[in-house]
N, C-alpha and C. Protein backbone atom coordinates (compact mmCIF):
# COMPACT_ATOMS: atom_id res chain seq x y z
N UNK A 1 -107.11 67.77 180.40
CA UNK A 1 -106.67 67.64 179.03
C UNK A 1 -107.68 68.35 178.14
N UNK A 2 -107.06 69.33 177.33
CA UNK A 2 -108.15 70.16 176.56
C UNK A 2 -107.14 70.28 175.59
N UNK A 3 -108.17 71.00 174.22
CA UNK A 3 -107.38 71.15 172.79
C UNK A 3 -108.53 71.56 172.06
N UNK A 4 -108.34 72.24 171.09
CA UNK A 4 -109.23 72.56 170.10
C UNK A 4 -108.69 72.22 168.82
N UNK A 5 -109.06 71.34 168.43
CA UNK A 5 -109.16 70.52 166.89
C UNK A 5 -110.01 70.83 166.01
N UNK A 6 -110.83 70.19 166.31
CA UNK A 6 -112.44 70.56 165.87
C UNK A 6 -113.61 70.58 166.29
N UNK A 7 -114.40 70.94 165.57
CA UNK A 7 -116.25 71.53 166.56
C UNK A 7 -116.45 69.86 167.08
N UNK A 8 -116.15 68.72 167.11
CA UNK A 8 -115.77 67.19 167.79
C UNK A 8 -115.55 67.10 168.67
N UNK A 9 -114.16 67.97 169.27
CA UNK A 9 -113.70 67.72 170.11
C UNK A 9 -114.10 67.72 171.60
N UNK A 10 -113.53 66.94 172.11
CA UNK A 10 -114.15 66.53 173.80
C UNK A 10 -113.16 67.00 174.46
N UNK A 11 -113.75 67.69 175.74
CA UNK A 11 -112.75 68.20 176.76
C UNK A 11 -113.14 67.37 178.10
N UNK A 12 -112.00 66.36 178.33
CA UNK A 12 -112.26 65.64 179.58
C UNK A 12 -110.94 66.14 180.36
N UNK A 13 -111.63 66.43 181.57
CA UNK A 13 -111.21 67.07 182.79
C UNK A 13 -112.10 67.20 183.86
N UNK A 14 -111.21 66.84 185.33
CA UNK A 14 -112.22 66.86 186.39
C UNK A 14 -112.56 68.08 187.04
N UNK A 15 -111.56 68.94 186.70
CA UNK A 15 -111.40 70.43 187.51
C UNK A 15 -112.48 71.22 186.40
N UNK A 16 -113.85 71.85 186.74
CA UNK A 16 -115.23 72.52 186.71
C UNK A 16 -114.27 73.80 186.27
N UNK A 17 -113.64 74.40 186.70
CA UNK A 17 -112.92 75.47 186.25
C UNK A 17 -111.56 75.45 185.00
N UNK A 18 -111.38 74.51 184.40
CA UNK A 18 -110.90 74.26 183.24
C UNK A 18 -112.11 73.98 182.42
N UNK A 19 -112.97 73.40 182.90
CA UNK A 19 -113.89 73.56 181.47
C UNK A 19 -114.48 74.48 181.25
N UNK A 20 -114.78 75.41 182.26
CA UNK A 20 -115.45 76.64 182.15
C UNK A 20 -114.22 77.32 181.94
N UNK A 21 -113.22 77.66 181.84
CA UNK A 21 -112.05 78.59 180.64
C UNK A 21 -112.52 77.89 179.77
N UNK A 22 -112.89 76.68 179.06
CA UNK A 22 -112.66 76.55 177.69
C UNK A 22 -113.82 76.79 177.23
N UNK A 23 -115.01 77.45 178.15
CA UNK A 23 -115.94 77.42 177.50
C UNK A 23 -116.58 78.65 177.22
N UNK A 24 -115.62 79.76 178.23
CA UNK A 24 -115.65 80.86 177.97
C UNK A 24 -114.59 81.31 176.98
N UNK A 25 -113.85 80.42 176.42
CA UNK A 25 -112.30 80.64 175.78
C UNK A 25 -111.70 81.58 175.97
N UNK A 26 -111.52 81.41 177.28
CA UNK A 26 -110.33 82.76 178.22
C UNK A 26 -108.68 81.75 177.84
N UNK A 27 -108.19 82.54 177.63
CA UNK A 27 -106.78 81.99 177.60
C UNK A 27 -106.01 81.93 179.06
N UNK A 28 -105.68 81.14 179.35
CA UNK A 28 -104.82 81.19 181.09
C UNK A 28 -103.56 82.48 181.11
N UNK A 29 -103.65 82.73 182.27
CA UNK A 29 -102.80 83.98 182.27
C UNK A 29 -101.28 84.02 182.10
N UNK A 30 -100.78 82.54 182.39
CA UNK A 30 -99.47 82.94 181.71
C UNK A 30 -99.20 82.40 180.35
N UNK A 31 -100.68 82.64 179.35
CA UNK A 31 -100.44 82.30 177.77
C UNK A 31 -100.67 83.77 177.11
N UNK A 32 -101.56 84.91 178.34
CA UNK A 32 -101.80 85.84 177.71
C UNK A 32 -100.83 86.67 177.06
N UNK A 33 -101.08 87.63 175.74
CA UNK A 33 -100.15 88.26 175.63
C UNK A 33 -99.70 89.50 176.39
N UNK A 34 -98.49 90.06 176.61
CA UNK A 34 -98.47 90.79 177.71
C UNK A 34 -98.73 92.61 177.46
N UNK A 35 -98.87 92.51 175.81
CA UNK A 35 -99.47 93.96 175.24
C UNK A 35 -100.88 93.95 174.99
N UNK A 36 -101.54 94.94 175.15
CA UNK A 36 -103.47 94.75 174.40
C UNK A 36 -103.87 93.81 175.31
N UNK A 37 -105.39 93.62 175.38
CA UNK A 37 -106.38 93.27 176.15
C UNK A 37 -107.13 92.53 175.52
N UNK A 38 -107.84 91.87 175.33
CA UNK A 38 -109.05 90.92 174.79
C UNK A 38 -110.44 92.66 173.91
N UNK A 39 -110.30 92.29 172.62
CA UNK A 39 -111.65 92.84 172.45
C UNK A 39 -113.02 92.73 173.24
N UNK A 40 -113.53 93.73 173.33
CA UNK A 40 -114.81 93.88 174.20
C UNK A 40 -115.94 94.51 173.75
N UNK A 41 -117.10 93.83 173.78
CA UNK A 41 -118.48 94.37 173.02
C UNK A 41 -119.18 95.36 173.97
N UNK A 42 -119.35 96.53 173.53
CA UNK A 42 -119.53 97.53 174.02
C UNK A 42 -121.00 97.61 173.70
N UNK A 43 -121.94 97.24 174.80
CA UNK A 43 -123.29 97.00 174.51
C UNK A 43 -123.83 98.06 175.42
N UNK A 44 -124.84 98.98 175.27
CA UNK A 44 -125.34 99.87 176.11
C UNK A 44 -126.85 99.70 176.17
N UNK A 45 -127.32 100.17 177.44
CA UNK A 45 -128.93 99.77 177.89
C UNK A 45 -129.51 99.91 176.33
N UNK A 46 -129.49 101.01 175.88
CA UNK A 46 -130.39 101.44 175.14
C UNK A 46 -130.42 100.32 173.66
N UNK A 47 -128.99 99.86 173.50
CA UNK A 47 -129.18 99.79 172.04
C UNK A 47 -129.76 97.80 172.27
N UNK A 48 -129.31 97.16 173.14
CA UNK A 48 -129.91 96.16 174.33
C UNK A 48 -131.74 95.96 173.84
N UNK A 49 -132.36 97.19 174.62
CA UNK A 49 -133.71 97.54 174.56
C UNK A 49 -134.30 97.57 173.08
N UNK A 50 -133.43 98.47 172.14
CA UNK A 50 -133.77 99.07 170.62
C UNK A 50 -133.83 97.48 169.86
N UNK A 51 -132.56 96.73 170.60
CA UNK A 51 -132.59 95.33 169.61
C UNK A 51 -133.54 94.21 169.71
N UNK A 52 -133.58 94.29 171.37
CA UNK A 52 -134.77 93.41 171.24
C UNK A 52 -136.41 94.30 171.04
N UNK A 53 -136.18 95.30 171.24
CA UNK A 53 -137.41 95.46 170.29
C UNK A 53 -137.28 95.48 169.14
N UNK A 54 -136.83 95.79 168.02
CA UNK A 54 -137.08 95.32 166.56
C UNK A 54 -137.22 93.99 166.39
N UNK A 55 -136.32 92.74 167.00
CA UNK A 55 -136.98 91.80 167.13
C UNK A 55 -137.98 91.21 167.08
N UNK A 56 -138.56 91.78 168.54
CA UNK A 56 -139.97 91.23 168.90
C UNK A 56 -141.13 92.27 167.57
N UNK A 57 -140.85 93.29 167.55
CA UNK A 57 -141.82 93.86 166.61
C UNK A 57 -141.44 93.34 165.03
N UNK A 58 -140.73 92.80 165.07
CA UNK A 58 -140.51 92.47 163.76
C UNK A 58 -141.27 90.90 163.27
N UNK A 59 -141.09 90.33 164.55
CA UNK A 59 -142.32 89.04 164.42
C UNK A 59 -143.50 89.28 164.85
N UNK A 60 -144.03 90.43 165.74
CA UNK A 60 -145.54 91.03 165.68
C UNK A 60 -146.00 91.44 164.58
N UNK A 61 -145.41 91.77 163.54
CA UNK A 61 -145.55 92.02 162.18
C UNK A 61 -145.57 90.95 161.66
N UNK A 62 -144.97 90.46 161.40
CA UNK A 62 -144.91 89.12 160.52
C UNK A 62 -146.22 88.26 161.12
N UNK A 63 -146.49 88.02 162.53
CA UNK A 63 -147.78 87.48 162.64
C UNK A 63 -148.91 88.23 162.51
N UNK A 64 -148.91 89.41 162.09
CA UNK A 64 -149.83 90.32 161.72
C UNK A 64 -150.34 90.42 160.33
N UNK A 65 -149.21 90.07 159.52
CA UNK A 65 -149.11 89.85 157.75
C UNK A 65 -149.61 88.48 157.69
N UNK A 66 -149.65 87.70 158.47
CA UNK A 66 -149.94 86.19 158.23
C UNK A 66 -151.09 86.26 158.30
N UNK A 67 -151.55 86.88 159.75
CA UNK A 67 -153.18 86.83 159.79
C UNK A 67 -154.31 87.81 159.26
N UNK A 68 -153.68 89.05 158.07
CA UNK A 68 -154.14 89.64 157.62
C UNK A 68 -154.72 88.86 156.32
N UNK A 69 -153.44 88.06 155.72
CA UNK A 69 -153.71 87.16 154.54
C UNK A 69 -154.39 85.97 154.71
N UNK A 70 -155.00 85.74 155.93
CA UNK A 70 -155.66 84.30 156.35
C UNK A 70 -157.07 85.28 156.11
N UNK A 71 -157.05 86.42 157.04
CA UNK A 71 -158.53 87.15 156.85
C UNK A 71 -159.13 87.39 155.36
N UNK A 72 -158.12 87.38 154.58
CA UNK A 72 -158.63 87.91 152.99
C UNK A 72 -158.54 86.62 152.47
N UNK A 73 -158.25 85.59 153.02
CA UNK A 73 -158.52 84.21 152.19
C UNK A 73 -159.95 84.27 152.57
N UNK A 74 -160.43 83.92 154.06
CA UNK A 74 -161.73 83.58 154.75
C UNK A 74 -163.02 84.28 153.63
N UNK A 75 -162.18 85.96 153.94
CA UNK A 75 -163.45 86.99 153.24
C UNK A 75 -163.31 86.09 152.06
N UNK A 76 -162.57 85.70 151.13
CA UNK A 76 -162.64 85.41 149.97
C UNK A 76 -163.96 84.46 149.57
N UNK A 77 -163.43 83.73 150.82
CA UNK A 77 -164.20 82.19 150.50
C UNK A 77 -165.36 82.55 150.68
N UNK A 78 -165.81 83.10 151.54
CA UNK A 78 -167.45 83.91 151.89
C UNK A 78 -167.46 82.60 153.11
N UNK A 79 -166.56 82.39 154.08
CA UNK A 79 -166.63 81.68 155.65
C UNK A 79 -167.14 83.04 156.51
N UNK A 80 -167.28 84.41 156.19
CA UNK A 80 -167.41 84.94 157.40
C UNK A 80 -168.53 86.03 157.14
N UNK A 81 -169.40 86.50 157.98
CA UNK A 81 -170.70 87.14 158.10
C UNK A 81 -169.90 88.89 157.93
N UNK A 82 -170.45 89.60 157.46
CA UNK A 82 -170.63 90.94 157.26
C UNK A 82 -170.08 91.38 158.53
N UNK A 83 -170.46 90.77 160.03
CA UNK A 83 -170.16 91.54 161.56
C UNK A 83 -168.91 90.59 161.42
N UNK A 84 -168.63 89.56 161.13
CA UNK A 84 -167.30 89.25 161.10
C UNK A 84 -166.08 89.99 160.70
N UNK A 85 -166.41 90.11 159.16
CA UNK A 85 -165.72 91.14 158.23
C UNK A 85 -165.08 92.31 158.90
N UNK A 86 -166.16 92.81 159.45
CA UNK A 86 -166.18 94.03 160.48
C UNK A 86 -165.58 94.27 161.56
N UNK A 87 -165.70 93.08 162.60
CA UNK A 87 -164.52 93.07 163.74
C UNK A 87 -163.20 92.71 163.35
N UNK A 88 -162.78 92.10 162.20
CA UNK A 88 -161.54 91.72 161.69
C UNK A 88 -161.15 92.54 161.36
N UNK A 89 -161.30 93.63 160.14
CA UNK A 89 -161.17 94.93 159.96
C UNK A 89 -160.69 95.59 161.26
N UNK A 90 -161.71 95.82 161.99
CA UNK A 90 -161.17 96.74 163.16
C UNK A 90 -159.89 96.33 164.06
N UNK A 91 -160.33 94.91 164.21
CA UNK A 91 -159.30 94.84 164.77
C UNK A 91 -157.95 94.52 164.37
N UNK A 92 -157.40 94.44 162.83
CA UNK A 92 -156.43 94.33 162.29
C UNK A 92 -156.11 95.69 161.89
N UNK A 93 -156.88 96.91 161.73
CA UNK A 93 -156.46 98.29 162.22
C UNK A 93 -155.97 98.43 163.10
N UNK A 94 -156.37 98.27 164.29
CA UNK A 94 -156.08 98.71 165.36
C UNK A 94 -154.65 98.21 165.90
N UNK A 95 -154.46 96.90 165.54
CA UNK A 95 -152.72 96.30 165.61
C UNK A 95 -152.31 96.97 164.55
N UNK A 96 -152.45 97.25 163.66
CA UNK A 96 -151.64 98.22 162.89
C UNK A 96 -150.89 99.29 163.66
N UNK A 97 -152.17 99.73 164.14
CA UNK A 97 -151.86 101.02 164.48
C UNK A 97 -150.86 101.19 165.89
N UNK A 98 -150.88 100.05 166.57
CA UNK A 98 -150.04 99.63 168.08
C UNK A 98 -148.94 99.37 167.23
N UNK A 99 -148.41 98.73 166.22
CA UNK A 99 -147.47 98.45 165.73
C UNK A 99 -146.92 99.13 164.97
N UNK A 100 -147.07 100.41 164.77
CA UNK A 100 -146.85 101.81 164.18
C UNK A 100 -146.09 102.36 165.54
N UNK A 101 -147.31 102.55 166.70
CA UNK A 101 -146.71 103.26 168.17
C UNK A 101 -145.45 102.97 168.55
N UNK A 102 -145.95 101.34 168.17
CA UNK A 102 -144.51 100.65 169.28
C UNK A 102 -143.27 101.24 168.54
N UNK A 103 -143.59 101.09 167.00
CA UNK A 103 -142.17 101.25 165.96
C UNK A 103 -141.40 102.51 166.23
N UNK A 104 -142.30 103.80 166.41
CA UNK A 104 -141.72 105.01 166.86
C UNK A 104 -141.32 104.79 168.34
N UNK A 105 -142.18 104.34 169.33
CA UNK A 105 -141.10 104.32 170.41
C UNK A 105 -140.03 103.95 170.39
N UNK A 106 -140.01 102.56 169.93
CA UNK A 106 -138.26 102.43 169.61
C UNK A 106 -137.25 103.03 168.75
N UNK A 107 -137.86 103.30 168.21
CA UNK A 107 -136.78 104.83 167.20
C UNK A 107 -136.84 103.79 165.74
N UNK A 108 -137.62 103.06 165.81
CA UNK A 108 -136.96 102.16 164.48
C UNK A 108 -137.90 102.52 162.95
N UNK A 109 -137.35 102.73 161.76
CA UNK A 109 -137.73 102.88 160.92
C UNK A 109 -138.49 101.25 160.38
N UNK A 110 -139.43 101.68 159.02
CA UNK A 110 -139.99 100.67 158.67
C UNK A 110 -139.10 99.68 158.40
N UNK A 111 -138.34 100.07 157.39
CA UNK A 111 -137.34 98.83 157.31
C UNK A 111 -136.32 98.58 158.07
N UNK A 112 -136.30 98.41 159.45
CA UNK A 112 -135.10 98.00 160.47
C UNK A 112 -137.01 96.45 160.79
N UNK A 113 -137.25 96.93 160.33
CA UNK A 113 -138.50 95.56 161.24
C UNK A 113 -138.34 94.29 159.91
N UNK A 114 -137.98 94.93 158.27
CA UNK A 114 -137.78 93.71 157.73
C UNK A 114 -135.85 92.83 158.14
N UNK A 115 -136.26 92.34 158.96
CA UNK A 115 -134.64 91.30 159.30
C UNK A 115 -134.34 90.99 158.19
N UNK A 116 -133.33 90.80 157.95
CA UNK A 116 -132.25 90.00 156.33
C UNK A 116 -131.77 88.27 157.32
N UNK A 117 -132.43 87.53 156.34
CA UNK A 117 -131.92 86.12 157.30
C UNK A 117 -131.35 85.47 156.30
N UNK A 118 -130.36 86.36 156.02
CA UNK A 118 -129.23 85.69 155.21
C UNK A 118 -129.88 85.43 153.95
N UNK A 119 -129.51 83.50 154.19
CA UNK A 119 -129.40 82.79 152.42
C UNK A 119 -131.49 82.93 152.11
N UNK A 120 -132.02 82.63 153.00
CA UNK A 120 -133.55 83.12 153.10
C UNK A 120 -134.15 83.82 152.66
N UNK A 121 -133.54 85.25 152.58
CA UNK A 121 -133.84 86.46 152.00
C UNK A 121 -134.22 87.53 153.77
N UNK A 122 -135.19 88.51 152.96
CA UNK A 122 -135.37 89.23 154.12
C UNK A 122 -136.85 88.79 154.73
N UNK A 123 -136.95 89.19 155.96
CA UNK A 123 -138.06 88.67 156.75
C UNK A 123 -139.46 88.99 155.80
N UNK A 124 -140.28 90.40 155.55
CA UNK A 124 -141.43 90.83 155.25
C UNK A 124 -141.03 90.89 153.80
């Protein structure tokens, strides 16, 4: 026994293969229509790879902006020694600069790394 009512609804059935049609929402074959095919997402290696990298580089950035603005609070406060200053510097260059590399390997421009999250606004 299955039905779709609402995002509520319960599908009780003992047969493992009726709930898995409803959970893939395949229609049974003699409901299909007998012209056209089911739309199909046409996903290829590359664009797969391109997406989850902007992704992931798009929150290597964002934890990069976080901890750039934690470093210029610290310097602010005067918490950190001159050789501190100094390895922070360098080394918040230097992820810059990996996060520049990575951006051209993936083909992605600066702004494909700020995400739009909707009602939120955009990521950076």
């Amino acid at each position: 026994m299955s039905g779709v009512a609402d995002a509520d609804t319960r599908i009780l059935s003992e047969d493992m293969t009726e709930f898995a049609r409803v959970m893939r929402s395949e229609t049974p074959p003699d409901q299909r229509p007998v012209t056209g095919t089911a739309p199909r997402i046409n996903v290829s290696d590359d664009d797969v790879k391109r997406g989850l990298g902007r992704l992931v580089l798009a929150l290597v950035r964002l934890l990069h902006e976080l901890l750039e603005r934690q470093a210029i609070r610290r310097m602010d406060s005067g918490t950190l020694t001159d050789d501190e200053i100094e390895r922070l510097g360098l080394a918040l260059m230097k992820q810059t600069e990996e996060i520049e590399r990575l951006r051209q390997t993936f083909g992605l421009e600066e702004e494909d790394l700020n995400i739009d999250l909707g009602p939120l606004g955009k990521l950076l």
